[in-house]
Protein backbone atom coordinates (compact mmCIF):
# COMPACT_ATOMS: atom_id res chain seq x y z
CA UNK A 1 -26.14 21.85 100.09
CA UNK A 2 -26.06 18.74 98.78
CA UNK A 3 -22.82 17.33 96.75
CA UNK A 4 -24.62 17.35 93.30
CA UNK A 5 -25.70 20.77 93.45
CA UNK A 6 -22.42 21.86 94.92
CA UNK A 7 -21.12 20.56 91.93
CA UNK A 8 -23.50 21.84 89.56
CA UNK A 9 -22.67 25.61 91.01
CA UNK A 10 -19.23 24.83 90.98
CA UNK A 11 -19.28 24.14 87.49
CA UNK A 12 -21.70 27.01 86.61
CA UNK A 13 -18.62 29.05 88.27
CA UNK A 14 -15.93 27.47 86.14
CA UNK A 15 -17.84 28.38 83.42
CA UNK A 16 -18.65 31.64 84.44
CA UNK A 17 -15.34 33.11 85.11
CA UNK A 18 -13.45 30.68 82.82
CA UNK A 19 -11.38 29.07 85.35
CA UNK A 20 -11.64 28.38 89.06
CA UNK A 21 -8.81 28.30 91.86
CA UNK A 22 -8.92 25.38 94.31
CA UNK A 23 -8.58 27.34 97.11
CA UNK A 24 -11.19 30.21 95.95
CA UNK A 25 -13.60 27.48 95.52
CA UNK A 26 -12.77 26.23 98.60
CA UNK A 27 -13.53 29.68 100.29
CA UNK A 28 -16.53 30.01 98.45
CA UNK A 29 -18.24 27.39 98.94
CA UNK A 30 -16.78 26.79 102.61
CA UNK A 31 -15.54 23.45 101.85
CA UNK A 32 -12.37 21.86 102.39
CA UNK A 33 -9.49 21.57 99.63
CA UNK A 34 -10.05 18.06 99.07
CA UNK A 35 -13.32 18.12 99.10
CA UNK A 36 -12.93 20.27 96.50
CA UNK A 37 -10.43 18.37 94.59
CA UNK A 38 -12.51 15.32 94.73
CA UNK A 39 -15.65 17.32 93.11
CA UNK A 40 -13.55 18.36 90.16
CA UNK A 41 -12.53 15.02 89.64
CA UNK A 42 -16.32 14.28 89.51
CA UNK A 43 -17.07 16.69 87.27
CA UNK A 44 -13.64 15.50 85.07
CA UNK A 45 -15.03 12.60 85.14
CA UNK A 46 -18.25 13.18 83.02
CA UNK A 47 -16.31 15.40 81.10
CA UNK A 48 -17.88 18.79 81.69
CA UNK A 49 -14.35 20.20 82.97
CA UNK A 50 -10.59 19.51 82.22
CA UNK A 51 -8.40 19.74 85.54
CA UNK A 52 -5.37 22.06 85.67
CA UNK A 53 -2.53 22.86 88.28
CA UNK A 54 -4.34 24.58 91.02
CA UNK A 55 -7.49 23.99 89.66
CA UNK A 56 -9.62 23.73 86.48
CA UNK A 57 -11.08 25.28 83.39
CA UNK A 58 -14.03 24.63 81.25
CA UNK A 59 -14.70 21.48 78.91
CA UNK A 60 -14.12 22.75 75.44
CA UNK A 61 -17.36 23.05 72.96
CA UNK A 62 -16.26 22.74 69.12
CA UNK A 63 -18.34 24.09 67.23
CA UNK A 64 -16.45 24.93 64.20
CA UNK A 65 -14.10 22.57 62.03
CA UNK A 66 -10.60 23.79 60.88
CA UNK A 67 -9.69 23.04 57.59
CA UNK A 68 -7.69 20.02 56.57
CA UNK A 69 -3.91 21.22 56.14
CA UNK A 70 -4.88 22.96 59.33
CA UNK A 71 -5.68 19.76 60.75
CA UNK A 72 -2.81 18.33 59.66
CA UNK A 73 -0.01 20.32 61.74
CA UNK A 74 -2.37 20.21 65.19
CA UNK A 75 -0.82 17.61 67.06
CA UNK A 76 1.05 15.66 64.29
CA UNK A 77 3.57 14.17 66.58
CA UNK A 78 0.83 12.76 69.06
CA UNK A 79 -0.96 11.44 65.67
CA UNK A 80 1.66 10.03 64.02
CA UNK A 81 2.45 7.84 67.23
CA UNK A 82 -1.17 6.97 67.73
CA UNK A 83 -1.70 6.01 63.27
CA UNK A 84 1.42 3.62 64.27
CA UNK A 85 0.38 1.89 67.08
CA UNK A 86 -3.08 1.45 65.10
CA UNK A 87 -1.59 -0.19 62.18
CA UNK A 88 1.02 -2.24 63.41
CA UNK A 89 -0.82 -3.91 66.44
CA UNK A 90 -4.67 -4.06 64.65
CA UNK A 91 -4.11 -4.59 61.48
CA UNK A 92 -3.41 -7.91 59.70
CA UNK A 93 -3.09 -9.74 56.17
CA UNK A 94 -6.33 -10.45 54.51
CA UNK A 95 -7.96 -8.07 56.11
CA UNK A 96 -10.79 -5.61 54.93
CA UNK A 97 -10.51 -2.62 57.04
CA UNK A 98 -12.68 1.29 56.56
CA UNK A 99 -10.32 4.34 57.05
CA UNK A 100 -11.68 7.49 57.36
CA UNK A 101 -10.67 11.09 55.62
CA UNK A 102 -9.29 12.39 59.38
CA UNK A 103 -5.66 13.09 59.40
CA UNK A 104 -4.74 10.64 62.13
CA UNK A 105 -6.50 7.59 59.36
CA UNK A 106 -4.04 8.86 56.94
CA UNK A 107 -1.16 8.46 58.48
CA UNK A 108 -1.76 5.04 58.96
CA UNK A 109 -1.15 4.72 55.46
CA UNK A 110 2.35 4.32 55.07
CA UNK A 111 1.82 1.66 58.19
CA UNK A 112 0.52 -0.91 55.74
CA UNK A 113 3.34 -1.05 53.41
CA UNK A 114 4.09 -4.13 55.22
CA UNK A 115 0.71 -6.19 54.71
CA UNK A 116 -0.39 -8.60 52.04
CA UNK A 117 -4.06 -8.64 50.88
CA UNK A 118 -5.22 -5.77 51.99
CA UNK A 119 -8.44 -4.18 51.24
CA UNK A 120 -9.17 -0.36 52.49
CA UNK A 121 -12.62 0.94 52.11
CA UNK A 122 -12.50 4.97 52.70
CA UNK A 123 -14.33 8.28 51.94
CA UNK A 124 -11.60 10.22 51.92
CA UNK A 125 -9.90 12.07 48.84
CA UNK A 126 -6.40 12.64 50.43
CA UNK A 127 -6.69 8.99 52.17
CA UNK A 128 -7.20 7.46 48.10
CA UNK A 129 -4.44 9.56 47.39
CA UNK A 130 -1.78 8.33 49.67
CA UNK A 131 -3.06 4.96 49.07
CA UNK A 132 -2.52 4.98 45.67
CA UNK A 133 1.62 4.78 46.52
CA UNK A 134 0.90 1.81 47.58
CA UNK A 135 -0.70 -0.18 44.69
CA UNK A 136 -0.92 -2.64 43.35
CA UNK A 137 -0.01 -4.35 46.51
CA UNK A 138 -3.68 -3.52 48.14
CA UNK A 139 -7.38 -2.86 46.58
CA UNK A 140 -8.74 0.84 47.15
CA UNK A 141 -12.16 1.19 47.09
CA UNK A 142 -13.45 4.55 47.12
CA UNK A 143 -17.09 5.83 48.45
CA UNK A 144 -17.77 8.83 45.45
CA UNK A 145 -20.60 11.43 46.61
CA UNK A 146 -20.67 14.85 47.36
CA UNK A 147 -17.03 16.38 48.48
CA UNK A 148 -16.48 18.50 51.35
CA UNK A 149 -13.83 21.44 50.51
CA UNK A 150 -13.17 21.77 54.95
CA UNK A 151 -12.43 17.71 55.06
CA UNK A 152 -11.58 16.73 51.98
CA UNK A 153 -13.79 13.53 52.32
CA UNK A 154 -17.04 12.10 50.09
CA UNK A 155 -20.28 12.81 52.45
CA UNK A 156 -23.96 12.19 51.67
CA UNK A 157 -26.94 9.91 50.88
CA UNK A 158 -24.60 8.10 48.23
CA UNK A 159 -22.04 7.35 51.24
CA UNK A 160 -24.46 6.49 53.45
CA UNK A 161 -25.67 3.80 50.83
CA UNK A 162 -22.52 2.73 49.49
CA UNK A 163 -22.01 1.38 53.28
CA UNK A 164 -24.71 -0.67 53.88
CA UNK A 165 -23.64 -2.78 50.61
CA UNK A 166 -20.39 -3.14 52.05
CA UNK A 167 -18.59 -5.23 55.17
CA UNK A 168 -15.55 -4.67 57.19
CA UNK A 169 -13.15 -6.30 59.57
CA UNK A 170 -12.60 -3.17 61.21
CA UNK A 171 -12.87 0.74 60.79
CA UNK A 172 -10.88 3.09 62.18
CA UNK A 173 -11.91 6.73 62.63
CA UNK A 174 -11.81 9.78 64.76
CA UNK A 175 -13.68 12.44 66.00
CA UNK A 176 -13.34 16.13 67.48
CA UNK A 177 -14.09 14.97 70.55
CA UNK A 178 -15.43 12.56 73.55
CA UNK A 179 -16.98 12.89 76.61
CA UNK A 180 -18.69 10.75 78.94
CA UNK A 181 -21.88 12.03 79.21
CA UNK A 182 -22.08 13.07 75.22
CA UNK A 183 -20.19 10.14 73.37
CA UNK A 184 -17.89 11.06 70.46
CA UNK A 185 -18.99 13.88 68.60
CA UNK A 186 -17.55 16.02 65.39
CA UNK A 187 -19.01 19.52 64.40
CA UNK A 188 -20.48 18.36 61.00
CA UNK A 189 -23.89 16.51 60.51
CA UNK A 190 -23.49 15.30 57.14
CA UNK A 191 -19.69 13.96 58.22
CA UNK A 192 -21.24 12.43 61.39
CA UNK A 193 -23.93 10.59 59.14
CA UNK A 194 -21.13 9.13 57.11
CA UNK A 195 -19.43 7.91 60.27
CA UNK A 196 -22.51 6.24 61.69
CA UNK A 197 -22.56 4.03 58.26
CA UNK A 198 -18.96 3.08 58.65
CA UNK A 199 -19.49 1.90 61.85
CA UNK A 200 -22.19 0.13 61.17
CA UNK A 201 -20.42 -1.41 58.24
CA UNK A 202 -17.27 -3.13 60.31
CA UNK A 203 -17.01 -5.92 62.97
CA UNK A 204 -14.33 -3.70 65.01
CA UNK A 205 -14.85 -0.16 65.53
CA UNK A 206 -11.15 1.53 66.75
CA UNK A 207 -11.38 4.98 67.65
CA UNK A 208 -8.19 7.18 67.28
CA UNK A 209 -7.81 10.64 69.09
CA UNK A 210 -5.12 12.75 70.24
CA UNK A 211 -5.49 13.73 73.96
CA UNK A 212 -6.52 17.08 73.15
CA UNK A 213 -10.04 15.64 71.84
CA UNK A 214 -10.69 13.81 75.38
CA UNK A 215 -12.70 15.95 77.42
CA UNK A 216 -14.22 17.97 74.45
CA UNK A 217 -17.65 18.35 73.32
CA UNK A 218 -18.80 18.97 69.63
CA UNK A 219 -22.15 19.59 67.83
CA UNK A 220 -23.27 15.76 66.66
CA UNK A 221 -23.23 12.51 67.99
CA UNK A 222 -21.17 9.79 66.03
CA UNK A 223 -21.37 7.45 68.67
CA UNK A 224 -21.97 6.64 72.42
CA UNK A 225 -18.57 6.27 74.46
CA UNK A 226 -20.05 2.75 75.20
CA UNK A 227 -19.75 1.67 71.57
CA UNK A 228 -16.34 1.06 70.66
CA UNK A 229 -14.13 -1.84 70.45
CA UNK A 230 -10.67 0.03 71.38
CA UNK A 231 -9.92 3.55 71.89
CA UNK A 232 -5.96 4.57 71.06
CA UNK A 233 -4.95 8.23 73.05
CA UNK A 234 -1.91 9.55 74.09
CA UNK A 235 -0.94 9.99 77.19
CA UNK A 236 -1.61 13.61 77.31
CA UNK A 237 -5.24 12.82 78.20
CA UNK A 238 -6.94 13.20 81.62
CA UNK A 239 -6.07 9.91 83.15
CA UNK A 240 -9.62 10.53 85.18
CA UNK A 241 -11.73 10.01 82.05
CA UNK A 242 -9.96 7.32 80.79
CA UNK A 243 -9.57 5.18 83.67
CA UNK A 244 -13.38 5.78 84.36
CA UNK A 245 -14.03 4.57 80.65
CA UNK A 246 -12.29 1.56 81.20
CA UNK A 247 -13.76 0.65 83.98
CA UNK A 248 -17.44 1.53 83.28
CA UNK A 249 -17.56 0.29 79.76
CA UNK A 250 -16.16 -2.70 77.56
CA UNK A 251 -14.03 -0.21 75.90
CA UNK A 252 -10.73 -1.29 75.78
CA UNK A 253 -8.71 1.93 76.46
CA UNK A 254 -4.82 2.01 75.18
CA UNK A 255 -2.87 5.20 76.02
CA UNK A 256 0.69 5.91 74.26
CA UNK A 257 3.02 7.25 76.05
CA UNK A 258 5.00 9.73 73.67
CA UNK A 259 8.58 9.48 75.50
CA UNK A 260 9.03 5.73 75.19
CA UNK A 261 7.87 5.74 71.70
């Protein structure tokens, strides 16, 4: 058997059964331990897995979005230290910058306290919100169009136009998840469509996701993991992907660890 198709059956087992054992695998496919260890790797690497102690479990598929104040409790801590780092090392005076509705853009806000002449672009009802606290020492523009109840953010043709009259330094966003082989992808097609204009609106695209969205795989494309500028993580992600991002794409990878921060 050749290793691909090894692989390919081991996976089809993982997903199977939900898990697989190192050493059952091993047995079953009369192969040794670390040639087994080095195939999930493999398969970590394109994202179609996520390793555990003693073996692995299946990639997760998203296919439904929790609501927002859901959102906001998953993970906060891991957010919070990622919305930091974001701010305070890409951010600058003068600049023009697109923040997203996602949780993790909003709690850059009280990050830019700090900066003079700022202007943030965003599509997102609770981001205006928290930005108003901080006028009139930065310009909010806000997107209008049709308003999501699960995101709280503005979606829709009027979005989607609103962006192409408009230009950016930078936007930062997230999504439900990234993998390798699928790019970053969120569960909602009309959310996804309003990402695509933002990117296409700003010079630097800065993607921010907690390690618990490495390694998962949602409904729609936003963008290929080749595209962005900088990706921000924690720590808690598989350093497997990540290293093989950095060193198969321009992306410049930037992982947080949460003890020293």
């Amino acid at each position: 058997m050749l290793p691909e198709q090894r692989r390919q059956r081991i996976l089809e087992a993982i997903e199977g059964q939900g898990i697989g054992v190192i050493s059952d695998l091993s047995a079953n496919f009369d192969v040794s331990t670390m040639t087994i260890r080095r195939d999930l790797s493999i398969l970590e690497e394109e994202g179609r897995i996520r390793r555990t102690r003693g073996g692995a479990i299946p990639a997760q598929m998203i296919r439904v979005e929790p609501q927002y104040a859901s959102k906001q409790l998953i993970n906060r801590q891991q957010k919070e230290l990622i919305a930091s780092y974001a701010a305070q090392t890409f951010v600058e005076n003068g600049d023009i910058i697109i923040l997203e509705g996602g949780t993790t853009a909003v709690m850059m806000v009280p990050h830019l306290r700090r900066f003079r002449g700022l202007t943030v672009i965003t599509n997102g009802l609770y981001t205006a919100m928290a930005l108003q606290k901080l006028l009139p020492d930065l310009t909010v523009i806000c997107t209008g169009g049709i308003l999501r109840e699960v995101s709280l953010t503005f979606v829709g043709p009027i979005v989607q136009n609103f962006f192409s009259e408009f230009h950016a330094n930078k936007v930062f966003l997230s999504t439900t998840g990234l993998r390798l082989d699928s790019g970053f992808t969120d569960p909602s097609l009309m959310e996804t469509e309003a990402k695509k204009a933002m990117v296409k609106a700003a010079d630097q695209i800065i993607l921010m996701l907690d390690s618990s969205k490495i390694g998962v795989k949602s409904l729609v494309k936003v963008l290929n993991a080749t595209e962005p500028n900088i990706l921000i993580t924690d720590d808690g992600a598989p350093e497997s992907i990540l290293n093989n991002l950095a060193e198969t794409t321009e992306v410049r990878v930037v992982s947080i660890s949460q003890q020293t921060q």
